[in-house]
N, C-alpha and C. Protein backbone atom coordinates (compact mmCIF):
# COMPACT_ATOMS: atom_id res chain seq x y z
N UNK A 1 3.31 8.73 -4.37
CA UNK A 1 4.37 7.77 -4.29
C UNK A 1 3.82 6.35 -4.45
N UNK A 2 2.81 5.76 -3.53
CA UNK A 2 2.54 4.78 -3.63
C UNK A 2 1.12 4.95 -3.58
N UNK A 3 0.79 3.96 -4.39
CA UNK A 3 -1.11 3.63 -4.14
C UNK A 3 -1.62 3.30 -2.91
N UNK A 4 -2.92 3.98 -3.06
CA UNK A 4 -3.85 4.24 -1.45
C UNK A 4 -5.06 2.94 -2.02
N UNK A 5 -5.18 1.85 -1.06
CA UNK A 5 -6.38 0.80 -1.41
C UNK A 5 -6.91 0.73 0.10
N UNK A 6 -8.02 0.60 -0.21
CA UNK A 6 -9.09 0.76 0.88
C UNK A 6 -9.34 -0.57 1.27
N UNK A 7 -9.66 -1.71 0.63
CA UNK A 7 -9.93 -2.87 0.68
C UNK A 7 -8.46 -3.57 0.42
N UNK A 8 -7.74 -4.16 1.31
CA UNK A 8 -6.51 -4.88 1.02
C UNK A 8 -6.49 -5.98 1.86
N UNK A 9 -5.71 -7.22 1.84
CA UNK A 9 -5.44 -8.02 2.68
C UNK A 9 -3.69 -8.57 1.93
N UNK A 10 -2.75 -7.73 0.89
CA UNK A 10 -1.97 -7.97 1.33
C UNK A 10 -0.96 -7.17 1.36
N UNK A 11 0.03 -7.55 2.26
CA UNK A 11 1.02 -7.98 3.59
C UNK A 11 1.60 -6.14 3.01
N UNK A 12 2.13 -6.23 1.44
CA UNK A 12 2.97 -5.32 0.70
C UNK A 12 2.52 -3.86 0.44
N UNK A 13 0.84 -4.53 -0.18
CA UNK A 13 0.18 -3.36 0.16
C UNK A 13 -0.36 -2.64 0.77
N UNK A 14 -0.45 -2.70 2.25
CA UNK A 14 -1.26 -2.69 3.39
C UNK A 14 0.35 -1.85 3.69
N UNK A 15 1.52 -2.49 3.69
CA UNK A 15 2.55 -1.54 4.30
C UNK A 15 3.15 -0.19 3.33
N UNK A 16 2.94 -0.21 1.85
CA UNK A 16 3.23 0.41 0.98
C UNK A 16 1.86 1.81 1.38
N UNK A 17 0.63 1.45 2.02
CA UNK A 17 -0.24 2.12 2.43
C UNK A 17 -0.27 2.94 3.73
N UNK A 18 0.46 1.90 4.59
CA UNK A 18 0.46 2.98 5.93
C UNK A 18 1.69 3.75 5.67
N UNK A 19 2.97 3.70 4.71
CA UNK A 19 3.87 4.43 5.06
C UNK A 19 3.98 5.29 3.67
N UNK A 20 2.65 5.69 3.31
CA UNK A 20 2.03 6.69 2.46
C UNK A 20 1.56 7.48 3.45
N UNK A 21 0.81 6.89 4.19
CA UNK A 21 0.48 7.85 5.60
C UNK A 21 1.56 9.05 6.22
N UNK A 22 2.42 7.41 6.35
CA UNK A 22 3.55 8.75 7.30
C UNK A 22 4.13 9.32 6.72
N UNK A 23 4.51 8.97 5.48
CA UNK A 23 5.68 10.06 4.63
C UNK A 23 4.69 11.12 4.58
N UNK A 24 3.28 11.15 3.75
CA UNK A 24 2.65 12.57 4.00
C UNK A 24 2.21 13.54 5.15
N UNK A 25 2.84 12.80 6.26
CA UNK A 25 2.76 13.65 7.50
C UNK A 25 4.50 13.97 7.58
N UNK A 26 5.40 13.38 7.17
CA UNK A 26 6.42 13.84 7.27
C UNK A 26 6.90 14.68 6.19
N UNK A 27 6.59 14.76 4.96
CA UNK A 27 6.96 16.04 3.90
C UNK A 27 5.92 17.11 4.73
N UNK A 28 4.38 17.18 4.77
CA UNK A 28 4.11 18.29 5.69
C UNK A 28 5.12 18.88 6.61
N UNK A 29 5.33 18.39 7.85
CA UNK A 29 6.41 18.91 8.54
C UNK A 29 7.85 19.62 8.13
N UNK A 30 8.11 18.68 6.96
CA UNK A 30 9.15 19.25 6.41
C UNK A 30 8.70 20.54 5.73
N UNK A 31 7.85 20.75 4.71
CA UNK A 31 6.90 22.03 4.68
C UNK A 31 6.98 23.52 5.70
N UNK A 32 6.88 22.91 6.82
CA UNK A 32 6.44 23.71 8.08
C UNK A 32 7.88 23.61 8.41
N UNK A 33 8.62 23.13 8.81
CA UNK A 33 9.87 23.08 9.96
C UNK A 33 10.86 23.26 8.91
N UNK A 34 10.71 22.89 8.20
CA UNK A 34 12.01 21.71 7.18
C UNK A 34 13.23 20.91 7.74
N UNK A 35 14.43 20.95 7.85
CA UNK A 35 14.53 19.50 8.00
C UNK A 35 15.33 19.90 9.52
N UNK A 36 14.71 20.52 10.19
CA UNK A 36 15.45 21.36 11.34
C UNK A 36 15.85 19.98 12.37
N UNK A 37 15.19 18.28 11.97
CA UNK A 37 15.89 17.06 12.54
C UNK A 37 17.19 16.74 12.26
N UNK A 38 17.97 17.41 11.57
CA UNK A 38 19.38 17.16 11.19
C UNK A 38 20.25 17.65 12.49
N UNK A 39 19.83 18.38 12.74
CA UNK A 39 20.86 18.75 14.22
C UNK A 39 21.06 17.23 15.33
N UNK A 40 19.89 16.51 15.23
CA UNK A 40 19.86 15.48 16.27
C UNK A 40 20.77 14.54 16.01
N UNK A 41 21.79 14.56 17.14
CA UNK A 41 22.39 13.55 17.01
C UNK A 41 21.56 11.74 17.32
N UNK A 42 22.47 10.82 16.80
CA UNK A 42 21.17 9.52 17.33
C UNK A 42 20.68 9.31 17.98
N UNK A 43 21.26 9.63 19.40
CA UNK A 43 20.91 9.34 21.00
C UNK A 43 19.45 10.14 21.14
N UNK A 44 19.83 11.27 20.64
CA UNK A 44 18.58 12.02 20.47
C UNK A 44 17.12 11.41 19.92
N UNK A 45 17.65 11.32 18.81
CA UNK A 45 16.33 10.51 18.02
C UNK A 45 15.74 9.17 18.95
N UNK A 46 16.75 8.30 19.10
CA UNK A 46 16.22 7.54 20.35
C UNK A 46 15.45 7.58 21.44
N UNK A 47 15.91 8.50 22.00
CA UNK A 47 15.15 8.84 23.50
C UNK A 47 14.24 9.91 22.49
N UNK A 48 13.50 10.22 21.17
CA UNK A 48 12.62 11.25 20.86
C UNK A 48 11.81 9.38 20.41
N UNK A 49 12.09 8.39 20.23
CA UNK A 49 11.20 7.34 19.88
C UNK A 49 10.65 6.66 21.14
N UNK A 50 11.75 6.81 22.49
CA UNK A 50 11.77 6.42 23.98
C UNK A 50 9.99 7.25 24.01
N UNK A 51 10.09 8.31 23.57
CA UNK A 51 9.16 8.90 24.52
C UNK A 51 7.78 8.65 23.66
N UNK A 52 7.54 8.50 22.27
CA UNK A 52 6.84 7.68 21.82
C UNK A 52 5.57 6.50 22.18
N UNK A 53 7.18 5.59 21.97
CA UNK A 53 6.05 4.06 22.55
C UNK A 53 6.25 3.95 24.32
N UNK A 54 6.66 4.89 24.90
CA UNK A 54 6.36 4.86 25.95
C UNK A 54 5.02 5.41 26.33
N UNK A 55 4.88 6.67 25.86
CA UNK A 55 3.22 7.01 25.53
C UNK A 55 2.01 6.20 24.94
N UNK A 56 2.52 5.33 23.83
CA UNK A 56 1.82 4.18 23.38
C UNK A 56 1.45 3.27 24.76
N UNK A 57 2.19 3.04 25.57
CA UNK A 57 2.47 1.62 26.47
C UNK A 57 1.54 2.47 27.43
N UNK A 58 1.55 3.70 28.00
CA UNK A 58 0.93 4.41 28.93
C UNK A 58 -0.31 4.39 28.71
N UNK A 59 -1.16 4.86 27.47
CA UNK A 59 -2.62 4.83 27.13
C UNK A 59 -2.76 3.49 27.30
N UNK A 60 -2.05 2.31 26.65
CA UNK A 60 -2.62 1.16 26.57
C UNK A 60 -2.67 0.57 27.83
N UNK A 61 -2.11 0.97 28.86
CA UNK A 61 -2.18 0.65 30.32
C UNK A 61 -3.38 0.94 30.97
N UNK A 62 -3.20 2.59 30.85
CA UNK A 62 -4.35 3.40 31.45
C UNK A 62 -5.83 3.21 31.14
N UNK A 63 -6.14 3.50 29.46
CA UNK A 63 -6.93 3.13 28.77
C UNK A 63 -7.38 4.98 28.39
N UNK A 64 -6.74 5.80 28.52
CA UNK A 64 -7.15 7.19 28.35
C UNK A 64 -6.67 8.41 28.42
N UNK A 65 -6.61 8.72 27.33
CA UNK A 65 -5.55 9.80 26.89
C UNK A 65 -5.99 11.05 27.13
N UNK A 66 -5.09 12.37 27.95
CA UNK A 66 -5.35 13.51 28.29
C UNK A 66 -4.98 14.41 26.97
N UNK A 67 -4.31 14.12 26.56
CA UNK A 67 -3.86 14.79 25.19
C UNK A 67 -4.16 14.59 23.78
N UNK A 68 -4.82 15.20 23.04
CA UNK A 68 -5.75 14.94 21.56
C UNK A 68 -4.52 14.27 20.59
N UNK A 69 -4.20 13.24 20.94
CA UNK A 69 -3.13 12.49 19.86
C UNK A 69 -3.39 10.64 20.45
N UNK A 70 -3.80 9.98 19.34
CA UNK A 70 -4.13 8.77 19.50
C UNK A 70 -2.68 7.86 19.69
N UNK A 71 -2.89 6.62 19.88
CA UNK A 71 -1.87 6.05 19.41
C UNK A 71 -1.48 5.84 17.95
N UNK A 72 -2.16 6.09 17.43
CA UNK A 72 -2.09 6.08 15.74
C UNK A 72 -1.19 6.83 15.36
N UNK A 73 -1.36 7.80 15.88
CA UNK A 73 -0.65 8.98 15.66
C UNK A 73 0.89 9.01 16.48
N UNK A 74 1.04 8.25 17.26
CA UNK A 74 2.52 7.85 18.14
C UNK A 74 3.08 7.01 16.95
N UNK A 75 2.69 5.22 16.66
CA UNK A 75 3.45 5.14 15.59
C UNK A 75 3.59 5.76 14.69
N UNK A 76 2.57 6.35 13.85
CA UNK A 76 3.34 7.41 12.35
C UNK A 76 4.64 7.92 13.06
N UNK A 77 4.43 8.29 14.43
CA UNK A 77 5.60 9.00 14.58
C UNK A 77 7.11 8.41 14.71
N UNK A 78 6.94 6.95 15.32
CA UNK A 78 7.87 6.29 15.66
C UNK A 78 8.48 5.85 13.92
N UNK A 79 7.43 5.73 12.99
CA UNK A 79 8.19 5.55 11.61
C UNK A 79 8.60 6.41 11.42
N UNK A 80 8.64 8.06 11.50
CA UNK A 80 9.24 8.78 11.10
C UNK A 80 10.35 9.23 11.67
N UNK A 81 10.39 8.66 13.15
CA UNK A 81 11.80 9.44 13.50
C UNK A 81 12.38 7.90 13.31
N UNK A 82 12.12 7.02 13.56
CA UNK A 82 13.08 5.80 12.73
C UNK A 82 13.99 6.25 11.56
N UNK A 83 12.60 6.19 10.67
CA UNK A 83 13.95 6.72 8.95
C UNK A 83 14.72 8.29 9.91
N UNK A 84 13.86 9.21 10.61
CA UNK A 84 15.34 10.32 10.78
C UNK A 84 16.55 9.68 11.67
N UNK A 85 16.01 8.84 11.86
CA UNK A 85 17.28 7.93 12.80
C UNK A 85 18.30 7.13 11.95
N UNK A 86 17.91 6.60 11.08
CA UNK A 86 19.00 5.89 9.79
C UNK A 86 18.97 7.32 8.86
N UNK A 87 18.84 7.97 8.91
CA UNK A 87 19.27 9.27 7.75
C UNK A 87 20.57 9.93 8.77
N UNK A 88 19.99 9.76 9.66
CA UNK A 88 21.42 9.85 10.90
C UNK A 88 22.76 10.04 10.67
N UNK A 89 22.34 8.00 11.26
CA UNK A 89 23.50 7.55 10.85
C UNK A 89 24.36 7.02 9.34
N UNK A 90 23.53 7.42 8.68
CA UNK A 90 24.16 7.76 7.36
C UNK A 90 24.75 9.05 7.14
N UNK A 91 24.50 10.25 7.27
CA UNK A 91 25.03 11.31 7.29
C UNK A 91 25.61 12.11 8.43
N UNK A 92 25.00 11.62 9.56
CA UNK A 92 25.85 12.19 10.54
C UNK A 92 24.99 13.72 11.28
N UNK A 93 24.81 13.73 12.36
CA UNK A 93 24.08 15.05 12.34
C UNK A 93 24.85 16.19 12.11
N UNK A 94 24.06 17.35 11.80
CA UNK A 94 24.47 18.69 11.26
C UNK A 94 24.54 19.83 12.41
N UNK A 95 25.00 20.97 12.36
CA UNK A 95 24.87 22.04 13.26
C UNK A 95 23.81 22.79 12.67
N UNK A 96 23.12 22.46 11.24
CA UNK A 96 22.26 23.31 10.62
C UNK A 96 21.29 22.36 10.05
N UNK A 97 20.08 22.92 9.46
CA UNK A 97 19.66 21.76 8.28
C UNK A 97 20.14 22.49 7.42
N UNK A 98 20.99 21.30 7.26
CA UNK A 98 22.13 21.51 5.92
C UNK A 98 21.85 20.68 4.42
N UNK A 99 20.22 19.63 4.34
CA UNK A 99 19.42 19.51 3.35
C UNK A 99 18.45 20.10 3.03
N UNK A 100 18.08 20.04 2.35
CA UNK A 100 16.53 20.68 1.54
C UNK A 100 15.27 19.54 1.10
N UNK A 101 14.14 19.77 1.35
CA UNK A 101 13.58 19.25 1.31
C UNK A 101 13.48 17.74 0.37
N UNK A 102 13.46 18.46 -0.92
CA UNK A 102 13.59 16.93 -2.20
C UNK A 102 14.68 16.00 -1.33
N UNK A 103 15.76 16.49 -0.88
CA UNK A 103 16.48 15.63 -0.52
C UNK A 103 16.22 14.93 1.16
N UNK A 104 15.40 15.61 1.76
CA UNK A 104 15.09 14.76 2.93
C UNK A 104 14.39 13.98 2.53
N UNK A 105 13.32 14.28 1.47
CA UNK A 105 11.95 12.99 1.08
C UNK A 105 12.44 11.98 0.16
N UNK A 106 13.94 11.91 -0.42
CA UNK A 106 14.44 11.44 -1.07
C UNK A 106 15.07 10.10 -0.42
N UNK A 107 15.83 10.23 0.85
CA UNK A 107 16.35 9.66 1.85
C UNK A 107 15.11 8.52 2.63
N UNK A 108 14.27 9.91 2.82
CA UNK A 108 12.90 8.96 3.72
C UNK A 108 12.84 7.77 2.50
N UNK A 109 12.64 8.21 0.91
CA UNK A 109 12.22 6.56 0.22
C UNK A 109 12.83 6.07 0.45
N UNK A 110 14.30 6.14 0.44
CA UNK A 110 15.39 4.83 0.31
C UNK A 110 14.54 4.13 1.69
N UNK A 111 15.12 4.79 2.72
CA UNK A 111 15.05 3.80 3.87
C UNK A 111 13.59 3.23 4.49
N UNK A 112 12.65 3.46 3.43
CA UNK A 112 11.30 3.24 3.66
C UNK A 112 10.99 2.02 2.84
N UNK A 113 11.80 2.49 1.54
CA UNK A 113 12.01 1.06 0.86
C UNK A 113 12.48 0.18 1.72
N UNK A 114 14.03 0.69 2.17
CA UNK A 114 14.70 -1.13 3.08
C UNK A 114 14.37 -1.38 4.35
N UNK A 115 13.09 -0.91 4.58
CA UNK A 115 12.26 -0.95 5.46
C UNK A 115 11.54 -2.20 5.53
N UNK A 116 10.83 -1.78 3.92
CA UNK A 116 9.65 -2.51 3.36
C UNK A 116 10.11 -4.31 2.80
N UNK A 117 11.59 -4.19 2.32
CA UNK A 117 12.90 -5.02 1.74
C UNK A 117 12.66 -6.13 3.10
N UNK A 118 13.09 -5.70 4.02
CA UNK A 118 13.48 -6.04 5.25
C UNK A 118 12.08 -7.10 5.96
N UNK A 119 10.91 -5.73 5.86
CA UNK A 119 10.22 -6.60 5.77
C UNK A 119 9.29 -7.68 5.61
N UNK A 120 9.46 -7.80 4.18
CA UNK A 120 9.00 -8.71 3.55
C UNK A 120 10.30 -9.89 2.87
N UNK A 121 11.36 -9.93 3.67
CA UNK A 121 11.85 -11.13 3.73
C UNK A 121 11.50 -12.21 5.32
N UNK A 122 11.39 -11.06 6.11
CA UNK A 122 11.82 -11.82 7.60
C UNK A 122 9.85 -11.94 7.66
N UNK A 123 9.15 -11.42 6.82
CA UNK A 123 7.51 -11.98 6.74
C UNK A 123 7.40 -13.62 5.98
N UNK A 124 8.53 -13.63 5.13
CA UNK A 124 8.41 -14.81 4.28
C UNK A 124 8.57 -15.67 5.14
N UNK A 125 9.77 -15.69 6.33
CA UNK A 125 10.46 -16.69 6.71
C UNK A 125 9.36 -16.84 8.50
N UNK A 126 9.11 -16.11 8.69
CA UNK A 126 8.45 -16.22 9.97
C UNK A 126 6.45 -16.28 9.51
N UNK A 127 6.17 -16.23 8.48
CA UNK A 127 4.79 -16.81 7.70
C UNK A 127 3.83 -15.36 8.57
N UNK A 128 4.28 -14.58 8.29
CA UNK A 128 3.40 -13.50 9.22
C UNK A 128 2.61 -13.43 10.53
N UNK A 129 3.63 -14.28 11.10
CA UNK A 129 3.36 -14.54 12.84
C UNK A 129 2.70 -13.00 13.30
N UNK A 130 3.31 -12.02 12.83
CA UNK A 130 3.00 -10.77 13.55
C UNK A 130 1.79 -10.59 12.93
N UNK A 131 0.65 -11.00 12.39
CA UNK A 131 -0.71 -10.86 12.64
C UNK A 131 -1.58 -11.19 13.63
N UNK A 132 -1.23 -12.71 14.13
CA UNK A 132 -1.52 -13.09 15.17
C UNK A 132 -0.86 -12.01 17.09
N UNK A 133 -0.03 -11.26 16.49
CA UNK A 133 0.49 -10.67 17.90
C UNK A 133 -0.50 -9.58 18.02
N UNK A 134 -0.40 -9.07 19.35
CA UNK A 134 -1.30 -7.86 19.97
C UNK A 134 -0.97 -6.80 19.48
N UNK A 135 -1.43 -5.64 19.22
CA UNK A 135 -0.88 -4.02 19.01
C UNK A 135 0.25 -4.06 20.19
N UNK A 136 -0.33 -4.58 21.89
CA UNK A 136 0.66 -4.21 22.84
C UNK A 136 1.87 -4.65 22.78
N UNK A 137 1.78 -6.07 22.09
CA UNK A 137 3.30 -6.55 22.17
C UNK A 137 4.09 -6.08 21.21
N UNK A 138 3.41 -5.00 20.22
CA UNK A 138 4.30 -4.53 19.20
C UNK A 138 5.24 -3.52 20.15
N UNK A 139 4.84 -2.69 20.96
CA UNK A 139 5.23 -1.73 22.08
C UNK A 139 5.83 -2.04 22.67
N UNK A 140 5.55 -3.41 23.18
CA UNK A 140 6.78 -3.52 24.42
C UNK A 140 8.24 -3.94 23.41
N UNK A 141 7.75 -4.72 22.16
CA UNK A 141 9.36 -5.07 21.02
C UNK A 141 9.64 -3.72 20.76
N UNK A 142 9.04 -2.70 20.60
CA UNK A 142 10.09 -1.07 20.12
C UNK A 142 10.34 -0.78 21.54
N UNK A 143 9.70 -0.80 22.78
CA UNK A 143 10.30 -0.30 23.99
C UNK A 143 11.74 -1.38 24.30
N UNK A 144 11.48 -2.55 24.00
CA UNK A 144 12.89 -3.34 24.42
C UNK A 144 13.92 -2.73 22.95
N UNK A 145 13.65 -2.96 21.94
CA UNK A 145 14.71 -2.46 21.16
C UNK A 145 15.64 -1.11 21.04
N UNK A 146 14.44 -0.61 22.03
CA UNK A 146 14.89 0.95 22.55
C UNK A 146 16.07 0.51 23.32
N UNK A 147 15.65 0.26 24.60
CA UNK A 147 16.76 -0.33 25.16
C UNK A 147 17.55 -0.80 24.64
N UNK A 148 17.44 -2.20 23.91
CA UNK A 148 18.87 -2.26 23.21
C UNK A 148 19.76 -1.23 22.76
N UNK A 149 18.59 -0.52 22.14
CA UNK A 149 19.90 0.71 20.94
C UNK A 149 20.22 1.42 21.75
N UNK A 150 20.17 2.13 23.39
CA UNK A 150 20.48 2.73 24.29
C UNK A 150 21.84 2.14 24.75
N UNK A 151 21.83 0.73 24.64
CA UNK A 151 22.85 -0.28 25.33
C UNK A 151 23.89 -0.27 23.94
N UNK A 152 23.60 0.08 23.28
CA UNK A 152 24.74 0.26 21.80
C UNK A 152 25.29 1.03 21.89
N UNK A 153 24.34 2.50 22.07
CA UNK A 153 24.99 3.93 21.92
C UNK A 153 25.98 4.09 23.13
N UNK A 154 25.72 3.42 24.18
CA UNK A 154 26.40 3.55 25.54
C UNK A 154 27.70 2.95 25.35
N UNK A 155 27.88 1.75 24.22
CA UNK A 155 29.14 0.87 24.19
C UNK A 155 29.03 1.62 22.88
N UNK A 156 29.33 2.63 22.54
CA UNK A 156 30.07 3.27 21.25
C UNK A 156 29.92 2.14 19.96
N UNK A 157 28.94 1.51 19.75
CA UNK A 157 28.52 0.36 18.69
C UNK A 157 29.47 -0.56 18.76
N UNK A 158 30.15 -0.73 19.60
CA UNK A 158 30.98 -1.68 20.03
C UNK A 158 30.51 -3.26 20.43
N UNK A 159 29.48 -3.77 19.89
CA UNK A 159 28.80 -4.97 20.38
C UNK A 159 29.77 -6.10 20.08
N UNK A 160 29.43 -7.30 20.91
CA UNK A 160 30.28 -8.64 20.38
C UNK A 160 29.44 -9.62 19.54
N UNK A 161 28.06 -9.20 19.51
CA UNK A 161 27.10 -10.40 18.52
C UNK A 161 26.57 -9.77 18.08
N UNK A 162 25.82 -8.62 18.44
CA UNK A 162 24.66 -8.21 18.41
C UNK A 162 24.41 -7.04 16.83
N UNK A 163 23.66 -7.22 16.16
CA UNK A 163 23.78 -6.07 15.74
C UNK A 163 23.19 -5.17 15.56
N UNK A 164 23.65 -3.89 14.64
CA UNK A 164 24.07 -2.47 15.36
C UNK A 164 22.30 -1.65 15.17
N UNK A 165 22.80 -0.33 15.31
CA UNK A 165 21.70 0.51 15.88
C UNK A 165 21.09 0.79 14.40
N UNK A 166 21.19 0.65 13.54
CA UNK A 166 20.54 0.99 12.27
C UNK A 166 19.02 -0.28 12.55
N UNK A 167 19.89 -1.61 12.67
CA UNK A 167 19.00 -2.79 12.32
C UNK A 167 17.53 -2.54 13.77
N UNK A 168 18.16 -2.19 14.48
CA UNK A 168 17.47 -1.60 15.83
C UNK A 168 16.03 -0.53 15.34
N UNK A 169 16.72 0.53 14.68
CA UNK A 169 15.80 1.36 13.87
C UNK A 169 14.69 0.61 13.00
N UNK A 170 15.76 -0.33 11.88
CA UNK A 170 14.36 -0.76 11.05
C UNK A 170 13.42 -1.89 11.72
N UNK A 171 13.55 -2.44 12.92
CA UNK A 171 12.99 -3.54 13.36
C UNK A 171 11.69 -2.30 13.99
N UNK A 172 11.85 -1.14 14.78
CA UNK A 172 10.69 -0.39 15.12
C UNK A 172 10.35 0.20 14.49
N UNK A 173 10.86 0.38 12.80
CA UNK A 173 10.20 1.04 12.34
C UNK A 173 9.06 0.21 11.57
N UNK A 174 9.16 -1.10 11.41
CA UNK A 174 8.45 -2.64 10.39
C UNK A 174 7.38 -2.83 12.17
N UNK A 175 7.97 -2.70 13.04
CA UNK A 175 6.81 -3.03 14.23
C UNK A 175 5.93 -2.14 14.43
N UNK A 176 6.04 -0.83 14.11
CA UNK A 176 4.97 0.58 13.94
C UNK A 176 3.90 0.47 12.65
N UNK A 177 5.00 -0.21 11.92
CA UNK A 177 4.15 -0.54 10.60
C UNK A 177 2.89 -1.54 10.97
N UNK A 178 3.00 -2.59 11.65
CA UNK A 178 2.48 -3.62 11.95
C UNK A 178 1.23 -3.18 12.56
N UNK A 179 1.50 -2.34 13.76
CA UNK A 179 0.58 -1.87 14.82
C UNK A 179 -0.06 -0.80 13.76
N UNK A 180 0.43 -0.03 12.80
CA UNK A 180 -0.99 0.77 11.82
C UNK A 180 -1.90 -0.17 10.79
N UNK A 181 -0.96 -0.84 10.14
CA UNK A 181 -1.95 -1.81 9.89
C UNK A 181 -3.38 -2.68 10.23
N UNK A 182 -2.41 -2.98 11.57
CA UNK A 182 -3.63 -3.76 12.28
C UNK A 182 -4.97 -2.40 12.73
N UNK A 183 -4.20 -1.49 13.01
CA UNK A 183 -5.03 0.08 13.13
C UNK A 183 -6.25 0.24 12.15
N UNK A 184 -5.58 0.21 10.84
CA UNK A 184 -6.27 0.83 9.93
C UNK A 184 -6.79 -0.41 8.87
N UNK A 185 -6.25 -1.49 9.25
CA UNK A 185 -7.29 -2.82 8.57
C UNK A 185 -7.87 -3.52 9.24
N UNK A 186 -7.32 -3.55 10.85
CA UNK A 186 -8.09 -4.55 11.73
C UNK A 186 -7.48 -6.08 11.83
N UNK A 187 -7.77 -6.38 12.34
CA UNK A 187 -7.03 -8.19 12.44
C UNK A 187 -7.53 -8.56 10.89
């Protein structure tokens, strides 16, 4: 899908690179499971990202993980149930997986693209402040946005300013991005 560079410093390709990562851990799965995430309704997917960067926030507290899965491996995950979280609410969950593969990895580009759309406008306008931020504070912005989208789903997307649970999704899914980056290029 996209080119793998070893040596990068920019912003496009560094994110076009880590979410080469996760899509090839997420067609695997699809491989193995296939798209048996269609049953989840959103709330679901939520509290399946809740438990995530809450694990992220726990090692980074503790400093030591009982279980053979890094934090590296928590965000890939938080990007991937993100896009299953806007494939969601675009289609609605199923009683079955009622897609097939081409078409789940089909979905993952779109919203990996307006992922990538997303963010590399709000990088233009904020000059890539989020280099200068910590891995941790990327965690505690997907643990508060969690919350938010908890506080959405609870008011039936009924907000008076705020907006909705999709934009919620792509903001943790561009902050997971951030925290592999910094992972896998370093400050």
């Amino acid at each position: 899908m996209w080119p793998i560079y070893k040596e990068m410093k920019d912003t496009k390709l560094q994110f076009e690179h880590v979410i080469t990562l996760c899509r090839d851990l997420f067609s695997k799965k699809l491989h193995d499971y296939g798209p048996a995430w269609r049953i989840l309704r959103p709330a679901s997917v939520t509290d399946q990202i809740f438990i995530k960067a809450n694990r992220i926030r726990s090692i980074e507290t503790k400093g030591v993980s009982l279980i053979d899965e890094d934090i590296r491996s928590e965000f890939i995950a938080i990007v991937n149930y993100g896009i299953v979280g806007l494939i969601q609410l675009e289609l609605g969950y199923a009683e079955s997986a009622d897609i097939n593969v081409n078409e789940a990895l089909t979905l993952y580009d779109k919203y990996a693209k307006s992922a990538l759309d997303l963010m590399m406008a709000k990088n233009h306008d904020y000059d890539e402040a989020w280099r200068s931020m910590r891995i941790s504070s990327y965690t505690d912005l997907i643990l508060m946005k969690i919350y938010r989208t908890k506080q959405i789903e609870c008011l039936s997307g009924q907000t008076l300013v705020s907006e909705g649970v999709d934009a919620n999704y792509m903001d943790m899914i561009n902050y997971s991005v951030f925290g592999l980056i910094k992972i896998e290029f370093g400050d």
